[in-house]
Protein backbone atom coordinates (compact mmCIF):
# COMPACT_ATOMS: atom_id res chain seq x y z
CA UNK A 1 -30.95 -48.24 -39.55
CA UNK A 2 -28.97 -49.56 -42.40
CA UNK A 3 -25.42 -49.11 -42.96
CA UNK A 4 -25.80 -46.74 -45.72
CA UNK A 5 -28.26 -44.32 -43.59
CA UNK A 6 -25.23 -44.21 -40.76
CA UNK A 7 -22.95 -42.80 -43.43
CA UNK A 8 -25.30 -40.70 -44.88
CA UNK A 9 -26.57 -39.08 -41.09
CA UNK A 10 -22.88 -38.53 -40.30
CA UNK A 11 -21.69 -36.57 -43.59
CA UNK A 12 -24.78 -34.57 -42.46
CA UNK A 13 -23.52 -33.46 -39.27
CA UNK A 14 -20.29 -33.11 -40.77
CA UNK A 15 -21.77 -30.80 -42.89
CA UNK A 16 -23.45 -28.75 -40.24
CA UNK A 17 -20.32 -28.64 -38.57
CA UNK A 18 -18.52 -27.58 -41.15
CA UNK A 19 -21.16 -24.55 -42.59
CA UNK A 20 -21.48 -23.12 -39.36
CA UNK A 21 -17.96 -21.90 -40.18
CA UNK A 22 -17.82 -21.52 -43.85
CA UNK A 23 -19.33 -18.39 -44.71
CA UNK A 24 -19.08 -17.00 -48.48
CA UNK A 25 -18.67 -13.01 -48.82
CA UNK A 26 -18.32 -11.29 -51.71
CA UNK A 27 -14.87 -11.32 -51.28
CA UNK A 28 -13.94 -14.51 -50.65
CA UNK A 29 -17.03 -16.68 -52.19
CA UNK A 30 -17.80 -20.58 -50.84
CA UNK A 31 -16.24 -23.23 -53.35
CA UNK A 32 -18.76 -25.59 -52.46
CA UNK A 33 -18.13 -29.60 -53.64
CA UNK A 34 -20.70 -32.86 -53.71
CA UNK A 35 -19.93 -35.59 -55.40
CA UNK A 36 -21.82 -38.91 -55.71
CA UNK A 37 -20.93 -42.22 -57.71
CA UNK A 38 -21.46 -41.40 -60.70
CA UNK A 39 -20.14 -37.59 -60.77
CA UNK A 40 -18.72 -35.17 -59.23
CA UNK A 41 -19.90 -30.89 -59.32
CA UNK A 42 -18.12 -27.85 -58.01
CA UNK A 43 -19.95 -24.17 -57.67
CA UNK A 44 -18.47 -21.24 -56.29
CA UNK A 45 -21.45 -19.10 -54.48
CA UNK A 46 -21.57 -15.62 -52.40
CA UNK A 47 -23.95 -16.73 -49.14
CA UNK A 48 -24.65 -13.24 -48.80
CA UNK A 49 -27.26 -12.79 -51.99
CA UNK A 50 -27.38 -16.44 -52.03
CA UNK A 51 -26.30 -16.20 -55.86
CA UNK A 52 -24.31 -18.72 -57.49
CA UNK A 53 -21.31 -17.20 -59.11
CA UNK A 54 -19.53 -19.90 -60.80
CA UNK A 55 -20.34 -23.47 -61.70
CA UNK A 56 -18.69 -26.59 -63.40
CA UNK A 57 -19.39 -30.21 -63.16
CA UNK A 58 -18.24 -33.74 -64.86
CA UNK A 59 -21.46 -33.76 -66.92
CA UNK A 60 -20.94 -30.27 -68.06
CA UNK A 61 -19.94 -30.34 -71.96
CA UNK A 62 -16.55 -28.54 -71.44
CA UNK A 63 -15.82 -30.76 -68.83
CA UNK A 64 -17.23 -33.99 -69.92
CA UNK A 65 -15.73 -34.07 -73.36
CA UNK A 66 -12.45 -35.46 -72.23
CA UNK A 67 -13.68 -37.92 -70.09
CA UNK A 68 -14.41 -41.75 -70.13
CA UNK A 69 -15.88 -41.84 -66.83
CA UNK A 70 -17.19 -38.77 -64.61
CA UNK A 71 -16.99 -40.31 -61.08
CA UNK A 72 -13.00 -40.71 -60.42
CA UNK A 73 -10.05 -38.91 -59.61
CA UNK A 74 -8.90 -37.57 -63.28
CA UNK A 75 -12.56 -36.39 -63.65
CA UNK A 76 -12.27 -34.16 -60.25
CA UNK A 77 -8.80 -33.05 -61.44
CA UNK A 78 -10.58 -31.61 -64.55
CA UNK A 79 -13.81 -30.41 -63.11
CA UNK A 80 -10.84 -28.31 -60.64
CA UNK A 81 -8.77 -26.60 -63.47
CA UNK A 82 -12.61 -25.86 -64.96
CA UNK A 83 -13.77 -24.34 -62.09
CA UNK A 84 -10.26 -22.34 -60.94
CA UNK A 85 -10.45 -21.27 -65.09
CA UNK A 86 -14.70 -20.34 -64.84
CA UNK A 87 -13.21 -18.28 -61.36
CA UNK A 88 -10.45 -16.45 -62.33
CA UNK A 89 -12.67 -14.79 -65.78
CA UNK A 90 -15.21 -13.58 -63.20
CA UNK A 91 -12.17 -12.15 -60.99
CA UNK A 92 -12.72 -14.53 -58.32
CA UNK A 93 -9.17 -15.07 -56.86
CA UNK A 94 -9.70 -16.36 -53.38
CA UNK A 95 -12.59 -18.68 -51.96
CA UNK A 96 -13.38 -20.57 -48.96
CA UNK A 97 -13.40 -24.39 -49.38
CA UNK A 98 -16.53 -25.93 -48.39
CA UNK A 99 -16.03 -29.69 -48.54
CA UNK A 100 -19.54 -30.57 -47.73
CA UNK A 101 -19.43 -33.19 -45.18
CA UNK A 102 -17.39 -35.07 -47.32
CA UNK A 103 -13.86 -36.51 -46.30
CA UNK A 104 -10.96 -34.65 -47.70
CA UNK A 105 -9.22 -37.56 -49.83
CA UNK A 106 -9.41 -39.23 -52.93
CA UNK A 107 -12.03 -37.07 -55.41
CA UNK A 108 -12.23 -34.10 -53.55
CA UNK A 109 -8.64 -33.50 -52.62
CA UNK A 110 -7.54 -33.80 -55.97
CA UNK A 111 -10.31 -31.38 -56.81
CA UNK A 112 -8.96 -29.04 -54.52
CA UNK A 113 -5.38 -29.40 -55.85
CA UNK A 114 -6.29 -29.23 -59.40
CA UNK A 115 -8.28 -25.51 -58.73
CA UNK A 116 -4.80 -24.42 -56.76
CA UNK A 117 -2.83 -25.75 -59.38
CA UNK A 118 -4.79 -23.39 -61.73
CA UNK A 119 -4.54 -20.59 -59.66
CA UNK A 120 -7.36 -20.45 -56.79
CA UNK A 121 -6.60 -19.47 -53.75
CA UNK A 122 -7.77 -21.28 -50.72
């Protein structure tokens, strides 16, 4: 097993982990992030109906306009205020953060700061 299929086996069971807490309700819906090299995507979705409420990404055309590059840290910054703006139209005030197996630093922290910033709750 390569070095690559390690990392890859271990943000699994982080996820796992992680989802066995994270629950989305219909009032507090799962902000849920991935991100790979290239870009990074944010939904918001109720696990009850299994119905995603609320999506944004760094390939999305709002989103993607102002950008030169869709994998960094000023492209999860935007794809957050997109998101927390997309949210707070459909009345969604407060979600649970689903990280996705993924560390919290670098893109996805400064996703999650950007959609607080713009008034998500956490």
């Amino acid at each position: 097993m390569n070095v690559a299929q390690e990392r890859r086996q271990a943000r699994k069971k982080r996820q796992i982990r992680v989802r066995r807490k994270v629950r989305g309700t219909a009032d507090h819906p799962r902000l849920c992030i991935f991100r790979s090299a290239k870009h990074i995507y944010a939904q918001i979705i109720e696990d009850t109906t299994g119905k995603t409420l609320v999506a944004a990404s760094s390939i999305s055309k709002d989103v993607a306009g102002g950008l030169e590059f869709g994998g960094n840290v000023e492209a999860a910054k935007a794809v957050g205020a997109a998101i927390a703006r997309k949210a707070l139209e459909q009345n969604i005030k407060q979600v649970v953060f689903d990280r996705n197996g993924f560390l919290y630093h670098g893109r996805i922290k400064a996703l999650a700061d950007a959609a607080r910033e713009n008034g998500l709750a956490f």
